[in-house]
Protein backbone atom coordinates (compact mmCIF):
# COMPACT_ATOMS: atom_id res chain seq x y z
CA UNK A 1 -11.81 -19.94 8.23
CA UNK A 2 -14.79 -22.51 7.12
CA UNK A 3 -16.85 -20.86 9.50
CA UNK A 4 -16.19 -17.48 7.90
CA UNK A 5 -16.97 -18.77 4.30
CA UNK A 6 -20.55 -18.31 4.28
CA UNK A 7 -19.66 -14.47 4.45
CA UNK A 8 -18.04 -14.30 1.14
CA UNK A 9 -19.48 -14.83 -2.23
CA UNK A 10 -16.74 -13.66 -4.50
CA UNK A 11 -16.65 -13.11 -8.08
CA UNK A 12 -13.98 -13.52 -10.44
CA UNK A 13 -13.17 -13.43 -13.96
CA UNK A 14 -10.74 -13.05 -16.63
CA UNK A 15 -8.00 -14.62 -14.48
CA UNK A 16 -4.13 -14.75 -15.58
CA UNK A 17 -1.60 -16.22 -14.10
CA UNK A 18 0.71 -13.84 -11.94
CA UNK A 19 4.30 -12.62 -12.38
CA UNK A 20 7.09 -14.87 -10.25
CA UNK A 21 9.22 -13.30 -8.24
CA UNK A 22 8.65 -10.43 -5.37
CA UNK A 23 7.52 -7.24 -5.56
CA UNK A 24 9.09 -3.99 -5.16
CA UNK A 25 8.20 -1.99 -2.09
CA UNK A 26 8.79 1.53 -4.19
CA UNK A 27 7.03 2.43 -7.15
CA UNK A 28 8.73 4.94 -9.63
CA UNK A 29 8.05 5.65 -13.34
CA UNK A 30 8.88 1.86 -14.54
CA UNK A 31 10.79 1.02 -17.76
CA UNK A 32 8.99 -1.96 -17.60
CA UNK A 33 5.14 -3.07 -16.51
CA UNK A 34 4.07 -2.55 -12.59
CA UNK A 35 0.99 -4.26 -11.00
CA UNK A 36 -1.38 -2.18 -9.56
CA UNK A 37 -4.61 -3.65 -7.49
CA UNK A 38 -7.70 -1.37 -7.43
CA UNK A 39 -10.32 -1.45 -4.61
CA UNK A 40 -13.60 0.09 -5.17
CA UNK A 41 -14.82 -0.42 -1.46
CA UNK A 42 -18.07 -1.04 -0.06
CA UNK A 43 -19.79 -3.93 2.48
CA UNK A 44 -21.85 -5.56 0.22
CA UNK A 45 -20.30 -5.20 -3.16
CA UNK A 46 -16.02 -4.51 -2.95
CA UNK A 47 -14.42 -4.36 -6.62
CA UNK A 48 -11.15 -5.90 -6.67
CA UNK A 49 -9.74 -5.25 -10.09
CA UNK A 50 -5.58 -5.46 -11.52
CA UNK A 51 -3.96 -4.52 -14.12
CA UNK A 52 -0.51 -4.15 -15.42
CA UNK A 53 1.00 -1.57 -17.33
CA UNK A 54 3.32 1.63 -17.25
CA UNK A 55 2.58 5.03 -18.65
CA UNK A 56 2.93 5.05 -22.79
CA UNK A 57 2.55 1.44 -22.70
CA UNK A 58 0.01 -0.87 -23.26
CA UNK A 59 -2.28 -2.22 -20.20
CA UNK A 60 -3.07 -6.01 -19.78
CA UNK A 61 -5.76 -7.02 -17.51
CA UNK A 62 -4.69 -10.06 -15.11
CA UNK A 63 -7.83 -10.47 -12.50
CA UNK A 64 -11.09 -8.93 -11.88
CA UNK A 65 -13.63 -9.73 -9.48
CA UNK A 66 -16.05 -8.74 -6.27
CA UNK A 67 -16.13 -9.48 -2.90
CA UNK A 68 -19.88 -9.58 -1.90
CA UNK A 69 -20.84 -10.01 1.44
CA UNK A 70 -24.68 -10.39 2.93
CA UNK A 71 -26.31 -7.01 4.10
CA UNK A 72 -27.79 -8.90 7.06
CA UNK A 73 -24.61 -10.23 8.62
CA UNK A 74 -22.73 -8.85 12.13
CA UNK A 75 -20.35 -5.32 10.77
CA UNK A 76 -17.39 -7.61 12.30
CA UNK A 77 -18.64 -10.25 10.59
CA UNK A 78 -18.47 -8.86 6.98
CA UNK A 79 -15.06 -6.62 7.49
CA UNK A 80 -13.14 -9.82 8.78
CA UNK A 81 -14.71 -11.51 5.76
CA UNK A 82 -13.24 -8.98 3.28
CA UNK A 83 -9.98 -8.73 4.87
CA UNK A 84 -9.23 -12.66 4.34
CA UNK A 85 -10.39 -12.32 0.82
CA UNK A 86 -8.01 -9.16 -0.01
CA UNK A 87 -5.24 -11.09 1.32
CA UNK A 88 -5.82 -13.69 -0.80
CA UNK A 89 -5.91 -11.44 -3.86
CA UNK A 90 -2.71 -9.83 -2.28
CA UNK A 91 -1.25 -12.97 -2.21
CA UNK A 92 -1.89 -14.41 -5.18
CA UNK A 93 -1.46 -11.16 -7.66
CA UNK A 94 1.29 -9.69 -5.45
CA UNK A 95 0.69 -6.06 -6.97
CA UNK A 96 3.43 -3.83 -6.52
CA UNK A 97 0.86 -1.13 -5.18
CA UNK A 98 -2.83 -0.61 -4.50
CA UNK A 99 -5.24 1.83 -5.44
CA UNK A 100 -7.96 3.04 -2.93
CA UNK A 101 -10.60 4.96 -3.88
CA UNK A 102 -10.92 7.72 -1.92
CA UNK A 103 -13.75 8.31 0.49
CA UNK A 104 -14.67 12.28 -0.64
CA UNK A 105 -18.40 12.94 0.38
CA UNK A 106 -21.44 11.37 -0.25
CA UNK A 107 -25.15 12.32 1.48
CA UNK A 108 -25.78 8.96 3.23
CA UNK A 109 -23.48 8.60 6.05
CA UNK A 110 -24.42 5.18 6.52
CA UNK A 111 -23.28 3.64 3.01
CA UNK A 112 -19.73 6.66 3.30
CA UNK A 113 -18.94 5.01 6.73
CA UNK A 114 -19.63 1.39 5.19
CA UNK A 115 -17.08 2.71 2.22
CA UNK A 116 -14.73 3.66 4.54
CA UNK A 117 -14.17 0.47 6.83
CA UNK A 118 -14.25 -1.39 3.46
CA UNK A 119 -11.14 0.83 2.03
CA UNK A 120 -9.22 0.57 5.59
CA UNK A 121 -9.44 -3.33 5.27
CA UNK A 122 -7.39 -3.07 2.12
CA UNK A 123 -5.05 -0.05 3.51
CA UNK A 124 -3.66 -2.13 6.40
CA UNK A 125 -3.82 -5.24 3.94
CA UNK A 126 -1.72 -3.84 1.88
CA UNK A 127 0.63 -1.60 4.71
CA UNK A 128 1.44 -5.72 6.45
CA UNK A 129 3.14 -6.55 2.86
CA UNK A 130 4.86 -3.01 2.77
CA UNK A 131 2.77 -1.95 -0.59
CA UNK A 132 2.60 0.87 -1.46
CA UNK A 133 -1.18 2.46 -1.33
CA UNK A 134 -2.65 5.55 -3.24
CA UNK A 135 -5.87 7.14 -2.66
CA UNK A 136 -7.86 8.70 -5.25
CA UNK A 137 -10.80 10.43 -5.88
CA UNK A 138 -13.93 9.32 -8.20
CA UNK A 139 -13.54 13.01 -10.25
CA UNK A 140 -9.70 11.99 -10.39
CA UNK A 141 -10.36 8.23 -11.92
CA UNK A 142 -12.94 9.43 -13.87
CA UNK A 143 -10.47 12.74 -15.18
CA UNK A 144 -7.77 9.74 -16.17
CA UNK A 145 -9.74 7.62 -18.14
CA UNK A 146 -12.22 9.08 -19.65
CA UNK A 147 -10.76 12.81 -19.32
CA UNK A 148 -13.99 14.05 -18.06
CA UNK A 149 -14.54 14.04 -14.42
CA UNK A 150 -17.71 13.89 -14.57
CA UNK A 151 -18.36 10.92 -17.12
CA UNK A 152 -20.74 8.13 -15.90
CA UNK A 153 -20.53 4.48 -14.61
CA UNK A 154 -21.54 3.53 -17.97
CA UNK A 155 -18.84 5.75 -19.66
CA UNK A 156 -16.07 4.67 -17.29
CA UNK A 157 -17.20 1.04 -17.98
CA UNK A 158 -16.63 1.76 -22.05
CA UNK A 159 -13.47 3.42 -21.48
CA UNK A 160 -12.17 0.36 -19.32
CA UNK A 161 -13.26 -2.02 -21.60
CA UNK A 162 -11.65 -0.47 -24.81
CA UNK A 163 -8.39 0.37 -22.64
CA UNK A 164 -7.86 -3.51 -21.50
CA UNK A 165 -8.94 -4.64 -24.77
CA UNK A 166 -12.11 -6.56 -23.56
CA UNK A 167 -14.06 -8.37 -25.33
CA UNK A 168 -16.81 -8.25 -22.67
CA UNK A 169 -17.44 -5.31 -20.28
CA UNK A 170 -16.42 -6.28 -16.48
CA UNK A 171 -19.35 -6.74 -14.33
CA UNK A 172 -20.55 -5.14 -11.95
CA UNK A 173 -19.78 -1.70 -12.16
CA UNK A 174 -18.40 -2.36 -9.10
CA UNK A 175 -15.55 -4.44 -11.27
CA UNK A 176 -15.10 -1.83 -13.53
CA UNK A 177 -14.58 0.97 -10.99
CA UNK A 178 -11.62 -1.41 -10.01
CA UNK A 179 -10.03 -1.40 -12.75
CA UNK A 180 -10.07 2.13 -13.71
CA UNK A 181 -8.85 2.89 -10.05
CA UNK A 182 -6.32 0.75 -11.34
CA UNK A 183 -5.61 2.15 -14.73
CA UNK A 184 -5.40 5.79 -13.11
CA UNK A 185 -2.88 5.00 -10.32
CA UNK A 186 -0.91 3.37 -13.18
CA UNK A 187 -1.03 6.73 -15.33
CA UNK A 188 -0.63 9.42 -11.89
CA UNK A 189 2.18 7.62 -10.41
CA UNK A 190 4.11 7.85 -13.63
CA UNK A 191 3.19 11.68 -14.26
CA UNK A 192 3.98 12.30 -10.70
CA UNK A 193 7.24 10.66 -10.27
CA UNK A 194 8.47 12.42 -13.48
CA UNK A 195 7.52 15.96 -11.69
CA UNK A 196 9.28 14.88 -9.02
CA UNK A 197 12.72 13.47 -10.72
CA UNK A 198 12.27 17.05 -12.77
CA UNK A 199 12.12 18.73 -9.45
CA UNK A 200 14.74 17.17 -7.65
CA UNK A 201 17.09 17.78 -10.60
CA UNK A 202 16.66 21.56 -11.09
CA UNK A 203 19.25 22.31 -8.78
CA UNK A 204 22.20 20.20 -10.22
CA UNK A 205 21.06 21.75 -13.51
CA UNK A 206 20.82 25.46 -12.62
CA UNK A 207 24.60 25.42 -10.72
CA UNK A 208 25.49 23.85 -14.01
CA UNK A 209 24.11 26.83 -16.39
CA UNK A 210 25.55 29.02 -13.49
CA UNK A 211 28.81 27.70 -14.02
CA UNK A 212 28.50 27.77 -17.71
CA UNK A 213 28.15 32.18 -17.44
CA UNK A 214 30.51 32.67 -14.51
């Protein structure tokens, strides 16, 4: 691994010590806080970024940082580099699931391709400690916490900041964009898990009502 170190200049800040005890390999719409990691991928800047919290309570920030890695370097190289730093991360935060963002379209192939390797890195990362993974769009992130999909880096920076209680904006945007991956897996999984309790109960309750007028 020494050799490998020159690859990876990582940032961190705003570090907090993480929970004891294991995670859970499900999430579902928790009573109490879950611990979500956010990747914003890329090659030369990846934004690592987690965050605990539950939907109607409040969010606490617990790490934040980037994985940088030189533009010059082999593809291999960087990938490997950014795989042994995720695990670490994994490791020491031991999130409870991760939030990709989603590769949707963007007009140079070169840096959508460089996205995408970065994201898989932190897919099968996460898939060798059985956690959970979500994948979500920047109009989706954007939607959740700033409620306009089409707000700014600068706007979903603000929103970030105010929702973890910051007294400092993360930096780079890179950060932030972790964090509010983060924030909107936290917010989705809870809306979507109560849809689907809802759902999976509206047969028990509609033979009840049936039963109640026969």
């Amino acid at each position: 691994m020494g050799g490998l170190a020159r690859y990876v200049r990582g940032e961190q800040m705003f570090k907090h010590e993480p929970r004891d005890g294991a995670h859970p390999v499900g999430l579902t719409f928790a009573r109490q806080p879950i611990r979500v990691l956010g990747v914003d991928p890329g090659l030369t800047r990846c934004g690592i970024g987690v965050v605990d919290g539950a939907p109607g309570r409040a969010l606490a920030l617990v790490k934040v940082g980037v994985i940088r890695t030189p533009s010059d370097h082999d593809i291999a190289a960087r990938l490997l580099a950014i795989q042994i730093e995720m695990e670490e991360w994994l490791d020491t935060c031991r999130p409870d699931a991760v939030a990709v963002e989603r590769v949707f379209s963007q007009l140079n192939v070169r840096t959508a391709m460089g996205t995408a390797q970065a994201g898989a890195v932190a897919i099968v990362a996460a898939a060798r400690r059985n956690i959970p993974v979500g994948l979500h769009t920047p109009t989706e992130v954007k939607a959740a916490v700033t409620g306009n999909g089409r707000a700014d880096k600068d706007q979903v920076t603000t929103m970030v900041t105010r929702l973890l209680r910051l007294t400092e904006s993360p930096r780079p945007a890179d950060a932030a964009d972790a964090l509010a991956l983060a924030i909107c897996h936290l917010w989705r999984a809870g809306t979507t898990t109560r849809y689907a309790q809802a759902a999976a109960n509206a047969p028990s309750q509609l033979a009840a009502q049936e039963g109640r007028h026969s």
